[in-house]
N, C-alpha and C. Protein backbone atom coordinates (compact mmCIF):
# COMPACT_ATOMS: atom_id res chain seq x y z
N UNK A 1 -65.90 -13.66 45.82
CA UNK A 1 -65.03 -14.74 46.24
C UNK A 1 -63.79 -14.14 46.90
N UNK A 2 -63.11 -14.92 48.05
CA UNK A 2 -62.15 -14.14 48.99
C UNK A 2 -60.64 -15.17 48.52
N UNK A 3 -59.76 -14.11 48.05
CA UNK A 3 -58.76 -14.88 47.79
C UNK A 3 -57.57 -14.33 48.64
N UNK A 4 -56.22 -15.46 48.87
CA UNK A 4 -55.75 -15.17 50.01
C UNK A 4 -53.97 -14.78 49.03
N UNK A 5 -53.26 -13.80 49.11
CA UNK A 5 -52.44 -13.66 48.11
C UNK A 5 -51.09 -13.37 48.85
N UNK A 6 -50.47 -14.63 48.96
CA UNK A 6 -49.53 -15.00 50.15
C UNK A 6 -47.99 -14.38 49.58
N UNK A 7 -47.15 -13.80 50.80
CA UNK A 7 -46.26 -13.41 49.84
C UNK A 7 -44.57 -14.49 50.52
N UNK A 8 -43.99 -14.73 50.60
CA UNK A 8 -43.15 -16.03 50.98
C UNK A 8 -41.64 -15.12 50.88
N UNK A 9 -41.10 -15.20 52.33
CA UNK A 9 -39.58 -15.05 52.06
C UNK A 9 -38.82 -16.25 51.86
N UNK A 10 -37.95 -15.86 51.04
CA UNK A 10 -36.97 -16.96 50.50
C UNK A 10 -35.96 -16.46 50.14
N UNK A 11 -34.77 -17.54 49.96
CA UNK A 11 -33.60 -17.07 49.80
C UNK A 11 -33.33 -16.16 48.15
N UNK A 12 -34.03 -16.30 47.27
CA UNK A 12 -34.08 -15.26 46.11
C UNK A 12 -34.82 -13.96 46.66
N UNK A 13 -35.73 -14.04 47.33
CA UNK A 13 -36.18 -12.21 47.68
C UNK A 13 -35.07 -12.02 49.24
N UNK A 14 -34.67 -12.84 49.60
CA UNK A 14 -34.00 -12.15 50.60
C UNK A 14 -32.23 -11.60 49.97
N UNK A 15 -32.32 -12.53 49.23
CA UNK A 15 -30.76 -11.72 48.08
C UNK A 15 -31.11 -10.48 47.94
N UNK A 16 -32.13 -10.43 46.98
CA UNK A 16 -32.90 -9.06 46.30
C UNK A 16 -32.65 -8.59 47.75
N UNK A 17 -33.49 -8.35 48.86
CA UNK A 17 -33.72 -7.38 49.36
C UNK A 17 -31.96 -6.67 50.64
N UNK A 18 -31.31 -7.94 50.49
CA UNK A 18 -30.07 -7.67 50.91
C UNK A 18 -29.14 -6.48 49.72
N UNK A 19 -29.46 -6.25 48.65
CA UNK A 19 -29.18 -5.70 47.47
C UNK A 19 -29.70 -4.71 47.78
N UNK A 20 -30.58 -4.22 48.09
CA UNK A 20 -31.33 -3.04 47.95
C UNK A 20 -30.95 -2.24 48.91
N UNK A 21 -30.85 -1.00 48.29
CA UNK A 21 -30.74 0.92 49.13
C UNK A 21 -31.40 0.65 50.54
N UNK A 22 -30.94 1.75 51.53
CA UNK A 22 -31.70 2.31 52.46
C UNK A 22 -33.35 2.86 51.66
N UNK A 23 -32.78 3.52 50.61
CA UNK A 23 -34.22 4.45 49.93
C UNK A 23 -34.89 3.31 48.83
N UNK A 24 -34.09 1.91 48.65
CA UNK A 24 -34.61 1.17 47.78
C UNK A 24 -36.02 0.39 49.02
N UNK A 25 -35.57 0.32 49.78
CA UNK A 25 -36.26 -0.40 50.76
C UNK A 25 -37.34 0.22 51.46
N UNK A 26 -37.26 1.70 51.23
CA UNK A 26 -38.11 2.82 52.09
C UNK A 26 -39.36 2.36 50.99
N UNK A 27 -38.68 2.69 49.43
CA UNK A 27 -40.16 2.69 48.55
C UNK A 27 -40.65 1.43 48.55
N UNK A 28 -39.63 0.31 48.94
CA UNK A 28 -40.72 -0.85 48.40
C UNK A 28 -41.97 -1.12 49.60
N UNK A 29 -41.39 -0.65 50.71
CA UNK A 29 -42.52 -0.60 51.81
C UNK A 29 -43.28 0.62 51.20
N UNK A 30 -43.15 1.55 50.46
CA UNK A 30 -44.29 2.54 50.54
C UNK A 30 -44.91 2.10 49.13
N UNK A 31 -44.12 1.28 48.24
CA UNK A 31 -45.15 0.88 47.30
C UNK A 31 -46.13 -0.31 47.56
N UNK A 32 -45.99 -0.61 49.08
CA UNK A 32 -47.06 -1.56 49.68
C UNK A 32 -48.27 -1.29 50.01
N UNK A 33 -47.67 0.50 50.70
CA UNK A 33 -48.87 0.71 51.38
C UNK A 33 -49.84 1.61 50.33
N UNK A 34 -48.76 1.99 48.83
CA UNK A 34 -49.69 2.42 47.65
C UNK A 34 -51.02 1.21 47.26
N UNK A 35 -50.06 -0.24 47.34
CA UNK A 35 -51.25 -1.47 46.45
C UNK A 35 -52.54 -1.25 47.90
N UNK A 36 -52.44 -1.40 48.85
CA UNK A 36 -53.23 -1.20 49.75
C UNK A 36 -54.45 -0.48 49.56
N UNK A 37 -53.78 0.75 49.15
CA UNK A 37 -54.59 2.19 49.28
C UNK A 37 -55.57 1.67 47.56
N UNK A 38 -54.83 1.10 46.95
CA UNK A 38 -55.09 0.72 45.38
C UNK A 38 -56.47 -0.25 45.81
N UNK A 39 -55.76 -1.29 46.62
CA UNK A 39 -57.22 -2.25 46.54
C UNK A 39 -58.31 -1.41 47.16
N UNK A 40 -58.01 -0.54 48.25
CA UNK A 40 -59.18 -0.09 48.90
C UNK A 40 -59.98 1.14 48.05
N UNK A 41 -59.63 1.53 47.40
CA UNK A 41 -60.26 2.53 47.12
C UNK A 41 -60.91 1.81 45.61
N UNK A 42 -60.94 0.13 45.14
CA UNK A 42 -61.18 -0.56 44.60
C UNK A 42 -62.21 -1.50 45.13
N UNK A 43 -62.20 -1.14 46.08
CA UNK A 43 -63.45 -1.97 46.81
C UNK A 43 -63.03 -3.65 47.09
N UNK A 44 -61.88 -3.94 47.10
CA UNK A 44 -61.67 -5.48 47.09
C UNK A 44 -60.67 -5.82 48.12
N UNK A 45 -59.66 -5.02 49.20
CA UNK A 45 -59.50 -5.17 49.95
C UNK A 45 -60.12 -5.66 51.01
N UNK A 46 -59.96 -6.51 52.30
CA UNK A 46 -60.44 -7.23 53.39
C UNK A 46 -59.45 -6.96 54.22
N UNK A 47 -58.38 -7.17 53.91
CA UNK A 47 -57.33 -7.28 54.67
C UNK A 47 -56.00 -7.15 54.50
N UNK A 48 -54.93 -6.88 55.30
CA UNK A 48 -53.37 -7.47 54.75
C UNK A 48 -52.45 -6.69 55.70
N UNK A 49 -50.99 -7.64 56.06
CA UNK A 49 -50.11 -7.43 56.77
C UNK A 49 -48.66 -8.07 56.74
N UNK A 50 -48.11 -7.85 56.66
CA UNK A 50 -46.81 -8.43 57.29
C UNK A 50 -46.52 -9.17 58.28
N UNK A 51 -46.08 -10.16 58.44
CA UNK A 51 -45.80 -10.88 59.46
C UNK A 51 -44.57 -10.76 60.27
N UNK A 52 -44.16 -10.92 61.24
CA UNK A 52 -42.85 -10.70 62.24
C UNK A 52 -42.06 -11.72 61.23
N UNK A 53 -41.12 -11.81 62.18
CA UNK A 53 -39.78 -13.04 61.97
C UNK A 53 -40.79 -14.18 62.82
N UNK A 54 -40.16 -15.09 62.44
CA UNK A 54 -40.99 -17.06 62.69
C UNK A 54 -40.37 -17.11 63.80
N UNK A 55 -39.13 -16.61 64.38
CA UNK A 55 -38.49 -16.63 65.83
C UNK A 55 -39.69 -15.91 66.99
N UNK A 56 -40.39 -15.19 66.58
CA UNK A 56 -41.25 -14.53 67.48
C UNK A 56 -42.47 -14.92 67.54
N UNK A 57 -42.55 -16.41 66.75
CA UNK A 57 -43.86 -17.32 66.87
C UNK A 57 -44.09 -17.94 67.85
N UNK A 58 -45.40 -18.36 68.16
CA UNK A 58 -45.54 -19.62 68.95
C UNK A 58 -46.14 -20.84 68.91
N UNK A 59 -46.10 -22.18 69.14
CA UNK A 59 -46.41 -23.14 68.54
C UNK A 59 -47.51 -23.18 69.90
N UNK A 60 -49.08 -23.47 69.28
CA UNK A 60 -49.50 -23.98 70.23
C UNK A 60 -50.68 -25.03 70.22
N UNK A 61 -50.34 -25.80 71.01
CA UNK A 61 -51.53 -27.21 71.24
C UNK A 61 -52.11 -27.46 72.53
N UNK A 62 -53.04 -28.17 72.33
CA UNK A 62 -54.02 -28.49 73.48
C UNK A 62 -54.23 -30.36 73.89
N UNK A 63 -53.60 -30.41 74.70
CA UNK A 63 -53.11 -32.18 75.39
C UNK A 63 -54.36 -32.18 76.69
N UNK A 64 -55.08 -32.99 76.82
CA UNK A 64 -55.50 -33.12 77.98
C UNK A 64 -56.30 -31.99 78.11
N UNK A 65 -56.97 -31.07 77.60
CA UNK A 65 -57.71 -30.20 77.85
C UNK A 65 -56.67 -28.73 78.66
N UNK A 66 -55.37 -28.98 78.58
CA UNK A 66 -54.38 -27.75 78.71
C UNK A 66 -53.41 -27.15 77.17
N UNK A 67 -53.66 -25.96 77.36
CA UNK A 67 -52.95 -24.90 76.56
C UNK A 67 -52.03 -25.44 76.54
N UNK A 68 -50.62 -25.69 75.30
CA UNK A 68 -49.65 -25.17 75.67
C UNK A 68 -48.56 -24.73 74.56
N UNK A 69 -48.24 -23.42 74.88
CA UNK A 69 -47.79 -22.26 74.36
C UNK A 69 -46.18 -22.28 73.63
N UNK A 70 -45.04 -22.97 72.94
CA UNK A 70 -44.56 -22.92 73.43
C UNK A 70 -43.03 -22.37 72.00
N UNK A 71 -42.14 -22.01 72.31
CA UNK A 71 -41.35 -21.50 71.03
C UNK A 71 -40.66 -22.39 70.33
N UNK A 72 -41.52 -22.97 69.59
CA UNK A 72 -40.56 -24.33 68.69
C UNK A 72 -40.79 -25.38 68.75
N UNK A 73 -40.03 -26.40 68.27
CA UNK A 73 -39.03 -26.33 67.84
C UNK A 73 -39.16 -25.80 66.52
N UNK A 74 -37.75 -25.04 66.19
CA UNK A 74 -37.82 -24.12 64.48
C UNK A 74 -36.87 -25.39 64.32
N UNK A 75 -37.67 -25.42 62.49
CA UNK A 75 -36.75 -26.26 61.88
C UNK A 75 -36.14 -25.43 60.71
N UNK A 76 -34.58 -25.46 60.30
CA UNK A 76 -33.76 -25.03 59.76
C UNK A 76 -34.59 -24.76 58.30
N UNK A 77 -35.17 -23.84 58.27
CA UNK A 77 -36.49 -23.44 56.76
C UNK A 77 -35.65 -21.95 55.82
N UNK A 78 -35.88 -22.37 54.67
CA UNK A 78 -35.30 -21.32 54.12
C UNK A 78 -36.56 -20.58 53.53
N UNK A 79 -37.56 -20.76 53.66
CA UNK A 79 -38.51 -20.14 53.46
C UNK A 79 -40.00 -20.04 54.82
N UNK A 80 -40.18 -18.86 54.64
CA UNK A 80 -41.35 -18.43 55.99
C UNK A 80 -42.20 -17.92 55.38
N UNK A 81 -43.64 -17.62 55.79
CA UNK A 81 -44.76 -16.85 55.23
C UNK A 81 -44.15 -15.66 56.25
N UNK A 82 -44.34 -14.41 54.51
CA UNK A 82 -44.25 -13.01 55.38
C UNK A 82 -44.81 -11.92 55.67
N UNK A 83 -45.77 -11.81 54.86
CA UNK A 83 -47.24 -11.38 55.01
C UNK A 83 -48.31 -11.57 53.71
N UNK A 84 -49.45 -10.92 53.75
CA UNK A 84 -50.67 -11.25 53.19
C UNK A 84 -51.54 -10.22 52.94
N UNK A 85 -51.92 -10.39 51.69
CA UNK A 85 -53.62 -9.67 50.83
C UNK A 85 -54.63 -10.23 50.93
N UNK A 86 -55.81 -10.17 51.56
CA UNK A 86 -56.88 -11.15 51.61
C UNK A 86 -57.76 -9.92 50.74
N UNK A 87 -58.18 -10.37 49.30
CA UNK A 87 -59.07 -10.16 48.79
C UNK A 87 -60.33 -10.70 48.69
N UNK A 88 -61.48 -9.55 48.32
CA UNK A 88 -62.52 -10.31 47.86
C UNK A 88 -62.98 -9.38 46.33
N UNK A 89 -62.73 -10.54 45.35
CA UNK A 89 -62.83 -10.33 44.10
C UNK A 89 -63.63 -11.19 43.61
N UNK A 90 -64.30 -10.62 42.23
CA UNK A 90 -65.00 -11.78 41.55
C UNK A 90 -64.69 -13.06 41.11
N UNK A 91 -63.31 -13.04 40.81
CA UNK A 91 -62.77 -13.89 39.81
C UNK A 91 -61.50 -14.30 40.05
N UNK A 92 -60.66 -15.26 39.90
CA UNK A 92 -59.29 -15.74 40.10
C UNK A 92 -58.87 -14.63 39.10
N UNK A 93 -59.19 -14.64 37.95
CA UNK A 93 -58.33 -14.01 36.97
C UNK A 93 -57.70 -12.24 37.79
N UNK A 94 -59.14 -12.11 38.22
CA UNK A 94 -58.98 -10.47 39.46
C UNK A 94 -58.08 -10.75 40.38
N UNK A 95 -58.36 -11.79 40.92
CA UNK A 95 -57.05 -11.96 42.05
C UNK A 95 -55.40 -11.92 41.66
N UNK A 96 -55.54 -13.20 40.26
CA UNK A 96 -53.89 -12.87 39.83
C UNK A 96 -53.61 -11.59 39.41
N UNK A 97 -54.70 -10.84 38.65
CA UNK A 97 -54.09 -9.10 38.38
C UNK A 97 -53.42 -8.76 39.34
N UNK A 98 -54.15 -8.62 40.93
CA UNK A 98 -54.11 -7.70 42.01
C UNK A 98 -52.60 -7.97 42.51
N UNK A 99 -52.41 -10.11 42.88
CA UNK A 99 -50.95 -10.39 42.92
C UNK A 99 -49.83 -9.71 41.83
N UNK A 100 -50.36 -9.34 40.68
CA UNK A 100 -49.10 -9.27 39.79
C UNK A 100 -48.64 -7.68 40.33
N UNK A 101 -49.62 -7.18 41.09
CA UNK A 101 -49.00 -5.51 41.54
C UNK A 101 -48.36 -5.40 42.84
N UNK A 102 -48.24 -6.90 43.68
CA UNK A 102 -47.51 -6.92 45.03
C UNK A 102 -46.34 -6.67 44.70
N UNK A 103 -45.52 -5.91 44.88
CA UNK A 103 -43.91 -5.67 45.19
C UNK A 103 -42.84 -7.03 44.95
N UNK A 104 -43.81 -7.92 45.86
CA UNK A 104 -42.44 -8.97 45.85
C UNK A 104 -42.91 -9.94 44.56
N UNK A 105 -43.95 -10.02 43.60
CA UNK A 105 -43.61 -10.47 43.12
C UNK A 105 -42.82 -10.15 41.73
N UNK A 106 -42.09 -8.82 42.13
CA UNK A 106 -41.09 -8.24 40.94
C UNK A 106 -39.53 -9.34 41.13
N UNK A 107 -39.63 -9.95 42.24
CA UNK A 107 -38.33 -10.67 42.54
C UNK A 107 -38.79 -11.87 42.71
N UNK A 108 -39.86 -12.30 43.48
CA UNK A 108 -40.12 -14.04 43.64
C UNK A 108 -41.72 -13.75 43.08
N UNK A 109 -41.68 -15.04 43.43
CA UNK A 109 -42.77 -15.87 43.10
C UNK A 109 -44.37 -15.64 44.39
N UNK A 110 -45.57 -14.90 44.22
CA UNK A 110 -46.41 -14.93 45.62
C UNK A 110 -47.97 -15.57 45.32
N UNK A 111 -48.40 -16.29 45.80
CA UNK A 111 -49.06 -17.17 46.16
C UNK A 111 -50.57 -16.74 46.04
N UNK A 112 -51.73 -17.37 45.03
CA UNK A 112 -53.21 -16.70 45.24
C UNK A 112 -53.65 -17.98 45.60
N UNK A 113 -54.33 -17.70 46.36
CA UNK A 113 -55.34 -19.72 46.77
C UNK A 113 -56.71 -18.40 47.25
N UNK A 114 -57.71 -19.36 46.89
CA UNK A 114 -58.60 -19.29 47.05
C UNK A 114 -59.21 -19.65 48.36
N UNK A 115 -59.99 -18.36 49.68
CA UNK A 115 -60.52 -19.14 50.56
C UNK A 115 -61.20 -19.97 50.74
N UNK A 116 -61.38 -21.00 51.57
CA UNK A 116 -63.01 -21.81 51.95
C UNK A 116 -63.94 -21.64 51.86
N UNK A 117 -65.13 -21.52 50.96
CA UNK A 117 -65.99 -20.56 51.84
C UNK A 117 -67.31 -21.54 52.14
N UNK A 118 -67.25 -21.58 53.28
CA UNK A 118 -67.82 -22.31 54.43
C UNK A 118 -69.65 -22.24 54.71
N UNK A 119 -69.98 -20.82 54.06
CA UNK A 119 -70.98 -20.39 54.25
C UNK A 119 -72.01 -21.14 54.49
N UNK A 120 -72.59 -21.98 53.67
CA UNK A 120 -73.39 -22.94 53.24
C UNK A 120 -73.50 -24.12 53.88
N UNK A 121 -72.39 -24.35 54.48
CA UNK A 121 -72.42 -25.59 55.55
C UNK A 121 -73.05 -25.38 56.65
N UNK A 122 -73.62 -27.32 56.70
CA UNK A 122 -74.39 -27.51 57.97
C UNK A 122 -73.96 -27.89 58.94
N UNK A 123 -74.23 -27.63 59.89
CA UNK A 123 -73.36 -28.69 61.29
C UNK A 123 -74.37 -28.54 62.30
């Protein structure tokens, strides 16, 4: 089963991380790319990344059979998705372990939902 283990900036991890060292900040990115190395060599990694800033997004829809691409409107959000673990584990209970070793959730709160899984459908 593929679970998706979301991690959320907000104004409590962005305190925390305004608090933190030049070298506090070096390890918490390198204790990222430790859980990484952790899931993979665990066999339950799929995926995972960081996301930019939401300013460097783009909103896009399709009117009339045209694209269109466009920056915004941002609404005044104190919270953004900031990156992601996409596991595939047996069990929810495996998934919350794996979340309880993400970094951020030593300061906030990060997110396991369970993917779709679509497989089986007809269309």
């Amino acid at each position: 089963m593929k679970y998706l283990i979301l991690i959320q900036s907000n104004p409590r991890s962005l305190e925390v991380w305004e608090r933190m060292t030049d070298q506090q900040r070096m390890d918490f990115g390198r204790d990222h790319l430790k859980l990484d190395a952790e899931m993979e060599e665990a066999g339950v990694l799929v995926a995972s990344e960081g996301l930019a800033d939401p300013s460097l997004s783009k909103w896009v829809s399709v009117r009339d059979g045209e694209t269109i691409a466009s920056d915004g409107p941002y609404a005044e959000v104190k919270e953004h998705l900031a990156g992601f673990y996409l596991v595939d584990c047996p069990t929810l209970e495996d998934a919350i372990g794996w979340a309880a070793k993400v970094p951020d959730a030593a300061n906030t709160e990060v997110e396991v939902r369970p993917v779709l899984d679509m497989s089986g459908w007809e269309f």
